[in-house]
N, C-alpha and C. Protein backbone atom coordinates (compact mmCIF):
# COMPACT_ATOMS: atom_id res chain seq x y z
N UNK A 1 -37.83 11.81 57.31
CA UNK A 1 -39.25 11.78 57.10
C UNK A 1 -39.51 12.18 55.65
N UNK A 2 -40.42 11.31 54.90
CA UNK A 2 -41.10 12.14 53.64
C UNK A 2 -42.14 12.71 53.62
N UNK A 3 -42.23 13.61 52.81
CA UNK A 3 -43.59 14.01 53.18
C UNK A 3 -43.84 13.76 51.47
N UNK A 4 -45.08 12.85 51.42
CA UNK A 4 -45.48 12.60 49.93
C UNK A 4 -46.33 13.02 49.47
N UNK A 5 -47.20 13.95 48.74
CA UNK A 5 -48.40 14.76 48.82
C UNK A 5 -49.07 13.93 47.62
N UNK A 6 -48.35 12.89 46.80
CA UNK A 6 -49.25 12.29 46.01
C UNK A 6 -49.08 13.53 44.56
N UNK A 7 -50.75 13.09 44.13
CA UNK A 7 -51.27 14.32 43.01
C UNK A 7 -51.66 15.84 43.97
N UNK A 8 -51.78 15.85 45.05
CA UNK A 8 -52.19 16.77 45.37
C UNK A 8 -51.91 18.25 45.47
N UNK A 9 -52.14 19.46 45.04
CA UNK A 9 -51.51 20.46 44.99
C UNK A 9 -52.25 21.29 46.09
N UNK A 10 -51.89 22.51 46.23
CA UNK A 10 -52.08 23.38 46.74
C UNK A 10 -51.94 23.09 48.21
N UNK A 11 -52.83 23.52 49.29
CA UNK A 11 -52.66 23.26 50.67
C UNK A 11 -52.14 22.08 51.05
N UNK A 12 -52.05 21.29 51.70
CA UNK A 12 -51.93 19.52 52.21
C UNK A 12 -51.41 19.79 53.61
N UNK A 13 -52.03 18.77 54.26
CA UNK A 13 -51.63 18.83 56.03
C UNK A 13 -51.65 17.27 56.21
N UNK A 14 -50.55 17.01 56.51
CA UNK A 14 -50.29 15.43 57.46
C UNK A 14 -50.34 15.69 58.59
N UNK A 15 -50.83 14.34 58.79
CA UNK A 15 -50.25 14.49 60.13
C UNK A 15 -50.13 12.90 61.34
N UNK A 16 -48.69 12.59 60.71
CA UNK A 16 -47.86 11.75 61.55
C UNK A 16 -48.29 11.25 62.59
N UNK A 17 -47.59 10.52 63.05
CA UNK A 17 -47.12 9.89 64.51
C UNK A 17 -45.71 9.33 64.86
N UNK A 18 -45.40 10.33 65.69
CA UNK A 18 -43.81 9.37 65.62
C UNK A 18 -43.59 8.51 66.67
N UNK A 19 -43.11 7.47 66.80
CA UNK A 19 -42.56 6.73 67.69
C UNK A 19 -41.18 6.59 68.23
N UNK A 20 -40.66 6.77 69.80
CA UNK A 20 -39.58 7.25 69.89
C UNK A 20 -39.25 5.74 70.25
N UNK A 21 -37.88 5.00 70.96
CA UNK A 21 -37.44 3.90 72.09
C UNK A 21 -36.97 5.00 73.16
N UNK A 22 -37.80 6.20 73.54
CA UNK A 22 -37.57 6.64 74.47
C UNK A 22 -38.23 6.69 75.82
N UNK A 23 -39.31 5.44 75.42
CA UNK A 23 -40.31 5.37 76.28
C UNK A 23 -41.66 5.99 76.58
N UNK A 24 -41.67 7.35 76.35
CA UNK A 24 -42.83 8.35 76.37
C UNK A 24 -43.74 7.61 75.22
N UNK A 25 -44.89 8.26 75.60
CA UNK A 25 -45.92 8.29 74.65
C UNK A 25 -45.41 8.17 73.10
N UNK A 26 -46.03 8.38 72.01
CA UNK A 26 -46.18 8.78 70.48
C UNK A 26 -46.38 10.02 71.09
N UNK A 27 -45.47 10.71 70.18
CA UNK A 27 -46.01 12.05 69.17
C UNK A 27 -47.03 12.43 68.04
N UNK A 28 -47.50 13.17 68.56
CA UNK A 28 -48.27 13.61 67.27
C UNK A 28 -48.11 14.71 66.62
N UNK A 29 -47.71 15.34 65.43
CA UNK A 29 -47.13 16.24 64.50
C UNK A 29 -47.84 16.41 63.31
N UNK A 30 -48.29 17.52 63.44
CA UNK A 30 -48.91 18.39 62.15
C UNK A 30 -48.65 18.94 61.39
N UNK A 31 -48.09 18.77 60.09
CA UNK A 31 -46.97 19.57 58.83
C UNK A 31 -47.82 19.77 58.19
N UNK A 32 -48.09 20.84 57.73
CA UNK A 32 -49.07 21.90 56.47
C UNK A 32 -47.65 22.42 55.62
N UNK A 33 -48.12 21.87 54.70
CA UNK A 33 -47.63 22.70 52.86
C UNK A 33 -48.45 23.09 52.11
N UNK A 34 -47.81 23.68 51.34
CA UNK A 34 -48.81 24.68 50.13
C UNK A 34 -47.57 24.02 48.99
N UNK A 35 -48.20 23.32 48.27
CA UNK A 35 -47.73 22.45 46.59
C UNK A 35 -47.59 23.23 45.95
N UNK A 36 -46.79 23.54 45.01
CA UNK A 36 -46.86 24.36 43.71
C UNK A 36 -46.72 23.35 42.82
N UNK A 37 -48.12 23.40 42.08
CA UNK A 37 -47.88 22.22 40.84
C UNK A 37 -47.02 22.59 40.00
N UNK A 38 -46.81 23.90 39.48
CA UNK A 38 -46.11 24.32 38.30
C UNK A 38 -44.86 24.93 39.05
N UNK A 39 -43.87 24.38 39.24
CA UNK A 39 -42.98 25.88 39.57
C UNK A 39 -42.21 26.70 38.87
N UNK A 40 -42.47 26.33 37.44
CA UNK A 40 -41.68 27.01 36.57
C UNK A 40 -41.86 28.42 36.97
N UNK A 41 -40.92 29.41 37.18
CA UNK A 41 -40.58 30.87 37.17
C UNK A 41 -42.18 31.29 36.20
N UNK A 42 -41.88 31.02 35.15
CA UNK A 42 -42.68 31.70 33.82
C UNK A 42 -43.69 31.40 33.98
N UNK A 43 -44.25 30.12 34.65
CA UNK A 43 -45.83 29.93 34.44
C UNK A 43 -46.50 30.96 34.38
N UNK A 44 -47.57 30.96 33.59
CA UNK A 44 -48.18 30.18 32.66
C UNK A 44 -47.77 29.87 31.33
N UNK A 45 -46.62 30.77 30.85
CA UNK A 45 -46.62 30.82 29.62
C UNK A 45 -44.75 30.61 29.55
N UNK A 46 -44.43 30.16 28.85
CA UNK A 46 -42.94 30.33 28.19
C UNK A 46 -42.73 30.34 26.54
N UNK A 47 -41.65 31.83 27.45
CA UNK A 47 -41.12 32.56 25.38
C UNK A 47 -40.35 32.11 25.44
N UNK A 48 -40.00 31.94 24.06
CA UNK A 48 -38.67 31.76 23.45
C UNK A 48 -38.67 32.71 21.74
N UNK A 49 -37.55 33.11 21.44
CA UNK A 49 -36.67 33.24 23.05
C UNK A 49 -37.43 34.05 23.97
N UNK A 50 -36.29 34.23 24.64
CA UNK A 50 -37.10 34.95 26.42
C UNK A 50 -36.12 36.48 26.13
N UNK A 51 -35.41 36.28 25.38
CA UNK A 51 -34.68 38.08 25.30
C UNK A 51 -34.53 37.87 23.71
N UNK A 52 -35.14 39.45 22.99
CA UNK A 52 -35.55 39.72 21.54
C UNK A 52 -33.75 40.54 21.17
N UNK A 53 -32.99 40.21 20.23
CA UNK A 53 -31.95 40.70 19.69
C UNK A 53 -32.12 40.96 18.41
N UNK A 54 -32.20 42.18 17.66
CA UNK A 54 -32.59 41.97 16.19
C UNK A 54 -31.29 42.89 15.56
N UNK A 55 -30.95 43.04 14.24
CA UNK A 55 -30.11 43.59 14.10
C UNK A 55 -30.42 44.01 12.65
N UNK A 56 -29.76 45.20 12.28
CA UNK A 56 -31.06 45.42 10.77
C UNK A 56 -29.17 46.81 10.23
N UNK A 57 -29.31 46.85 9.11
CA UNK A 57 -28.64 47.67 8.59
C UNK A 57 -29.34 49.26 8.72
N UNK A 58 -28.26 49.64 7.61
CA UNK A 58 -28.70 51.61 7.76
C UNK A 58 -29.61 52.19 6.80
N UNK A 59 -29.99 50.96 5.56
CA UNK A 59 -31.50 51.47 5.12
C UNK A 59 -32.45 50.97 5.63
N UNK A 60 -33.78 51.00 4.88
CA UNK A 60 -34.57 50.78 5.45
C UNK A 60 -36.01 49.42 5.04
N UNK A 61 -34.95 48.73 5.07
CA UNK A 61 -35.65 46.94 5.09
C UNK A 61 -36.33 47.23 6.39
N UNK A 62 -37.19 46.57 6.63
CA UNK A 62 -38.33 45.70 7.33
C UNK A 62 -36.97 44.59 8.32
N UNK A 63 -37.31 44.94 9.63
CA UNK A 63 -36.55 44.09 10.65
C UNK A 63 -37.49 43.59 11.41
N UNK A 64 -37.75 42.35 11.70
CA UNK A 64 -38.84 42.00 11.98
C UNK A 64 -38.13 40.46 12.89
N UNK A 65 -38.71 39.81 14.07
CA UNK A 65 -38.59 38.68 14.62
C UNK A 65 -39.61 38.18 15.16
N UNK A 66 -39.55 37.00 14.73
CA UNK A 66 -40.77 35.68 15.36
C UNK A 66 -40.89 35.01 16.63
N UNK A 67 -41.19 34.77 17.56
CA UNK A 67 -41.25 34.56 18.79
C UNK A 67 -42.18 33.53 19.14
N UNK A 68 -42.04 32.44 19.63
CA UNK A 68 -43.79 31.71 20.45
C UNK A 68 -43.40 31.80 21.64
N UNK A 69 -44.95 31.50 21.82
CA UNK A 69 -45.70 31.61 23.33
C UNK A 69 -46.11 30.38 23.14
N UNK A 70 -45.46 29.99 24.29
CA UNK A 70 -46.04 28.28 25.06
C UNK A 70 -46.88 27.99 26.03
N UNK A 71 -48.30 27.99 25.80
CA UNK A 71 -48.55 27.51 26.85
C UNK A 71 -49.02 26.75 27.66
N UNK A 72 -47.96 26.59 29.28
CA UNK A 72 -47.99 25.13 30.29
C UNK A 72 -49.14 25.76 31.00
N UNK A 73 -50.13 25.74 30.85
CA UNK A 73 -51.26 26.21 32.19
C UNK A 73 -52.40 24.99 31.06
N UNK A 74 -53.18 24.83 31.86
CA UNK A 74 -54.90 23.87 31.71
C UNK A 74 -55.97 24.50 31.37
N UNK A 75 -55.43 25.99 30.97
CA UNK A 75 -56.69 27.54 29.87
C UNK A 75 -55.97 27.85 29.14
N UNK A 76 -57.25 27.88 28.33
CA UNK A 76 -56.87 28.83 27.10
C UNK A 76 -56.58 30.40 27.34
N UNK A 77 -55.30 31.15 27.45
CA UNK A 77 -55.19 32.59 27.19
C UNK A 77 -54.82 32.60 26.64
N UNK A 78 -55.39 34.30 26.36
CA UNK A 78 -55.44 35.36 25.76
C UNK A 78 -54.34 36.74 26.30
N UNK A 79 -53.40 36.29 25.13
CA UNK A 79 -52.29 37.42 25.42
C UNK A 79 -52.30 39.08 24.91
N UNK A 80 -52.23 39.88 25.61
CA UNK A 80 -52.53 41.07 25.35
C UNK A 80 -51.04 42.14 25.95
N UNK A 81 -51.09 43.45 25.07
CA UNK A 81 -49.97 43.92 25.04
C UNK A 81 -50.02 44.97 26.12
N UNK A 82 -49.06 45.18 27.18
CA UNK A 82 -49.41 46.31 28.04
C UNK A 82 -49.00 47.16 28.30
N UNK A 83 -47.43 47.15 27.18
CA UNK A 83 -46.63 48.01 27.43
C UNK A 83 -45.55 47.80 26.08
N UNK A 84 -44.98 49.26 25.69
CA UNK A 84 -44.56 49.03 24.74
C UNK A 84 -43.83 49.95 24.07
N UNK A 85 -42.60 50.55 23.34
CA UNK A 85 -42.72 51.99 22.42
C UNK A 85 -43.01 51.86 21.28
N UNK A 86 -44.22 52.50 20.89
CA UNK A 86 -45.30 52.11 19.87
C UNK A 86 -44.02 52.78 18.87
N UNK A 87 -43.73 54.36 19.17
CA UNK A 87 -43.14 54.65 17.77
C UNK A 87 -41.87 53.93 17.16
N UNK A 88 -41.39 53.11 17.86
CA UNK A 88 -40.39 52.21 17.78
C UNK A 88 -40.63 50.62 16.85
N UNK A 89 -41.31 50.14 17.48
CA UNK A 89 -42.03 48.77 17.23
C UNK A 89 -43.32 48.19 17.00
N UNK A 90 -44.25 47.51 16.18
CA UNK A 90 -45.16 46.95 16.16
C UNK A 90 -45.18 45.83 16.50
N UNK A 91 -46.04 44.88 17.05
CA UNK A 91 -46.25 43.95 17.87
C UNK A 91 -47.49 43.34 17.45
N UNK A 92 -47.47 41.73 16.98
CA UNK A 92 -48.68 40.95 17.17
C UNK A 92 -48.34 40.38 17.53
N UNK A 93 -49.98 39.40 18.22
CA UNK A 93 -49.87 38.36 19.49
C UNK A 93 -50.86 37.38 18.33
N UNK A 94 -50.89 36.55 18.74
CA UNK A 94 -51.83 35.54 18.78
C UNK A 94 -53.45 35.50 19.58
N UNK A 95 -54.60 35.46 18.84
CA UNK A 95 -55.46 35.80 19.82
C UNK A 95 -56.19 35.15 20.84
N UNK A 96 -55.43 33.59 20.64
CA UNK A 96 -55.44 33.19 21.64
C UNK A 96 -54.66 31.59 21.48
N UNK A 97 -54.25 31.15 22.98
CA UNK A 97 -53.50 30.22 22.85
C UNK A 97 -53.94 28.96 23.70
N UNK A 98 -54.28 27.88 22.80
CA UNK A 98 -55.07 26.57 23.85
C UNK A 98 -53.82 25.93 24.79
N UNK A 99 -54.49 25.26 25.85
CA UNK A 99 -53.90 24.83 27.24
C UNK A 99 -52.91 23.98 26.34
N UNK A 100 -51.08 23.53 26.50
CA UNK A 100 -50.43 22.33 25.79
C UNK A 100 -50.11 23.44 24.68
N UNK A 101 -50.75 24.22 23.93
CA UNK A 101 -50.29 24.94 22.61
C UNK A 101 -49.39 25.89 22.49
N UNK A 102 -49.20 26.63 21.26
CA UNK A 102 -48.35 27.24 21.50
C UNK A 102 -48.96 28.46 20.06
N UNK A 103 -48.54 29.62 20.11
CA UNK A 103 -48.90 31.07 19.31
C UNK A 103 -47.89 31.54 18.70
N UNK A 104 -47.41 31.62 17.32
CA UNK A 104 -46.76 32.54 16.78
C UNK A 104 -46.82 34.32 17.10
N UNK A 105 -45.81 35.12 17.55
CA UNK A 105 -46.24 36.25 17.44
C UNK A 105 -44.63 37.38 16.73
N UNK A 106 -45.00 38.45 16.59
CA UNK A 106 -43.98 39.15 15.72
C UNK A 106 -43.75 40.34 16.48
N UNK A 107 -42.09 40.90 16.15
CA UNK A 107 -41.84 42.08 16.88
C UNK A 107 -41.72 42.60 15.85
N UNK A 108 -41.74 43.96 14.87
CA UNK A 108 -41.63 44.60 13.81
C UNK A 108 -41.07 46.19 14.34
N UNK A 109 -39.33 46.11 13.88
CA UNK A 109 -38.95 47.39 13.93
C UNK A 109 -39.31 48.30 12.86
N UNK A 110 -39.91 49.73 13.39
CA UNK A 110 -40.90 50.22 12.17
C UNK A 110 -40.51 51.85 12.62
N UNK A 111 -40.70 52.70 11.22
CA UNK A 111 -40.17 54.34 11.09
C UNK A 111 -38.92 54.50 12.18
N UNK A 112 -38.91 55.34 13.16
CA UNK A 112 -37.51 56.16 13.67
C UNK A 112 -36.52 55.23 13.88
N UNK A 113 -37.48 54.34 14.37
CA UNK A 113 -36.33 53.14 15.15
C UNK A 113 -35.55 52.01 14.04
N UNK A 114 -35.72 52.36 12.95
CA UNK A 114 -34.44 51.83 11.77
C UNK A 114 -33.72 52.31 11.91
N UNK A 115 -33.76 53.65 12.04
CA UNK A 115 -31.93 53.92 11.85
C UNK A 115 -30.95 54.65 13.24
N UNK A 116 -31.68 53.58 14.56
CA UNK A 116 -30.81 53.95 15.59
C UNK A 116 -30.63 52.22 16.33
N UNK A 117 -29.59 52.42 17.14
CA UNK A 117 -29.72 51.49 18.10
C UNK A 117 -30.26 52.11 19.90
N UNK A 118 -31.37 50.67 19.68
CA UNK A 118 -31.74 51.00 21.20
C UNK A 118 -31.71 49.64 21.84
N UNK A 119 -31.89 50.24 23.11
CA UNK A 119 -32.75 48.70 24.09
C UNK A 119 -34.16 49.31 24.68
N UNK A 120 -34.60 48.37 24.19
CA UNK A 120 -36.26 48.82 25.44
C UNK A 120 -36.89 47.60 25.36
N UNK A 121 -38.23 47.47 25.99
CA UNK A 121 -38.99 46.27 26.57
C UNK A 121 -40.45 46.32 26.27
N UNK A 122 -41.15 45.19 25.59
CA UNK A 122 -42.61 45.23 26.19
C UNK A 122 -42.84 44.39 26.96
N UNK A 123 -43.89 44.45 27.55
CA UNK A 123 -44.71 44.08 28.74
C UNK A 123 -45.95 43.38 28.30
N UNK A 124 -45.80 41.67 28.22
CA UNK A 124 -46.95 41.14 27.90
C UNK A 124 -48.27 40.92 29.01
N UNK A 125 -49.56 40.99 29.42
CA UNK A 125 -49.60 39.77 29.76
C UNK A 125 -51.45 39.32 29.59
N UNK A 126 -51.43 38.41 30.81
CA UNK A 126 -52.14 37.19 30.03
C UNK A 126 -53.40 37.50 31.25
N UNK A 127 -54.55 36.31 30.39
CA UNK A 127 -55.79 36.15 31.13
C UNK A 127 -56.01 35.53 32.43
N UNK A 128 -55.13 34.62 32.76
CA UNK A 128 -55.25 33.30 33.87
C UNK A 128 -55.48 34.07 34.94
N UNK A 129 -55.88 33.34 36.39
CA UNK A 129 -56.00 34.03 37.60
C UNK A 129 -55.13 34.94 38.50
N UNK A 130 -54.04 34.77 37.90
CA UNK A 130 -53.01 36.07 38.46
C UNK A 130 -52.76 37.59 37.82
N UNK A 131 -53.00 37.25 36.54
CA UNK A 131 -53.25 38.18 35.45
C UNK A 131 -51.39 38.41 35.40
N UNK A 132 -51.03 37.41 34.55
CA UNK A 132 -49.44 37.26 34.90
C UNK A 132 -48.63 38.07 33.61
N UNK A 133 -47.78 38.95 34.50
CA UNK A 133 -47.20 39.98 33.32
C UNK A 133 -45.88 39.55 33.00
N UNK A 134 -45.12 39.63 31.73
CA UNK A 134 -44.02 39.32 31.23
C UNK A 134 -43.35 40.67 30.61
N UNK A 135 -42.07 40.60 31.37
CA UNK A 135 -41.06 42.19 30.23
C UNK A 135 -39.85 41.90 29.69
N UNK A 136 -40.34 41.46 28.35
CA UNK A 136 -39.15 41.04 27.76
C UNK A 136 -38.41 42.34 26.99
N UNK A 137 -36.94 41.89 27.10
CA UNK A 137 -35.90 42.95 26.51
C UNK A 137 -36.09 42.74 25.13
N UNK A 138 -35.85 44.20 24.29
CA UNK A 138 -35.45 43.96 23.26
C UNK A 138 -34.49 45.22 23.02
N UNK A 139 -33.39 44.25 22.17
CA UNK A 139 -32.06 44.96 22.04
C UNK A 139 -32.12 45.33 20.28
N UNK A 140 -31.98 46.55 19.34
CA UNK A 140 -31.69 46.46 18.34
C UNK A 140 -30.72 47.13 18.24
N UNK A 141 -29.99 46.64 17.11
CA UNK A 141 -28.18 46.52 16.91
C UNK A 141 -28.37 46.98 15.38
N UNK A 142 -27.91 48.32 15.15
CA UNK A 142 -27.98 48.85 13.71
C UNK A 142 -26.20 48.68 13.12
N UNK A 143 -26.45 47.86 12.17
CA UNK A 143 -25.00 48.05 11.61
C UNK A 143 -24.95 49.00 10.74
N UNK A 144 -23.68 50.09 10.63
CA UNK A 144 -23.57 50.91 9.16
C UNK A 144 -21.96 50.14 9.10
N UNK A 145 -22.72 50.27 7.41
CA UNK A 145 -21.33 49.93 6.33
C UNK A 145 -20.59 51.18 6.24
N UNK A 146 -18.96 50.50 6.93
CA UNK A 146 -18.16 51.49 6.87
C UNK A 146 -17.32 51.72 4.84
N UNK A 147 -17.42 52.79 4.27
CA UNK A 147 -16.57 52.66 2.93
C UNK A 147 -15.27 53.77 3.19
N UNK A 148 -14.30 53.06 3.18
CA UNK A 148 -12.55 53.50 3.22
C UNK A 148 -13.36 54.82 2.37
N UNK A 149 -12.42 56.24 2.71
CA UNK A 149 -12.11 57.58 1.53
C UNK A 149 -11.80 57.16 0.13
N UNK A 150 -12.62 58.03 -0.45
CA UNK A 150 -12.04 57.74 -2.06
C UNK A 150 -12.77 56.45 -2.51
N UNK A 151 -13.20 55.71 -2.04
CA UNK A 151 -14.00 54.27 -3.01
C UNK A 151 -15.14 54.49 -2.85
N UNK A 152 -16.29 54.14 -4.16
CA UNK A 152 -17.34 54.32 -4.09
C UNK A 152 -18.12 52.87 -3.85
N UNK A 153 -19.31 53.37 -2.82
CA UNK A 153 -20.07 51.87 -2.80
C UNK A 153 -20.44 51.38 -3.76
């Protein structure tokens, strides 16, 4: 049996008739689904990347990564930050992102967090009717320059 729902999303109820060569009557059979137009995991929105790796030496340059936000939904949101370690990282979003479009936004490793390695996460999320939250990893990877005894840098 197929069940073809067409364009239709969300609820849908057929409802058949089967015919047996068993002699009895037709059947009649009632199948209810619920469509998911989108089933991407991420809807509404997809990052890339989807996990932040930055890697910065032992002074103190500016470590910074670029990120978009895609977004597959039919509204315009508005991404907002909900979680985060401020003394670690600064964070802009885009202030808003049309249905099909897509938002530049920045992770900026800033004061203590230059000269350690951590992992931690923020927590985006968005306007649409679920109010859909995202926690992406971010890993920073501090290299120090090792100098052999006796040679000067």
């Amino acid at each position: 049996m197929i069940f073809n729902t067409g364009g239709y999303a969300n609820q849908v109820t057929k409802s058949p008739t089967i015919k047996t060569n068993e002699g009895q009557a037709d059947k009649g059979v009632r199948i209810k689904a619920y469509v998911v137009s989108k089933s991407d995991s991420t809807f509404p929105v997809v990052l890339k990347p989807f996990k932040f790796v930055l890697h910065g030496s032992s002074d103190t340059t500016p470590v910074q990564l670029q990120f978009t936000i895609k977004n597959v939904s039919r509204q315009t949101l508005t991404p907002r930050l909900v979680s985060s370690p401020k003394s670690l990282l600064s964070v802009s979003l885009p202030e808003l992102i049309p249905p099909g479009g897509s938002g530049q936004a920045t992770v900026k490793i800033k004061g203590a967090g230059l000269n350690e390695t951590f992992e931690k996460s923020i927590t985006l999320e968005f306007d649409d009717p679920a109010k859909s939250r995202f926690t992406v990893p971010i890993a920073y990877r501090l290299s120090v320059m090792m100098v052999p005894a006796g040679i000067k840098p």
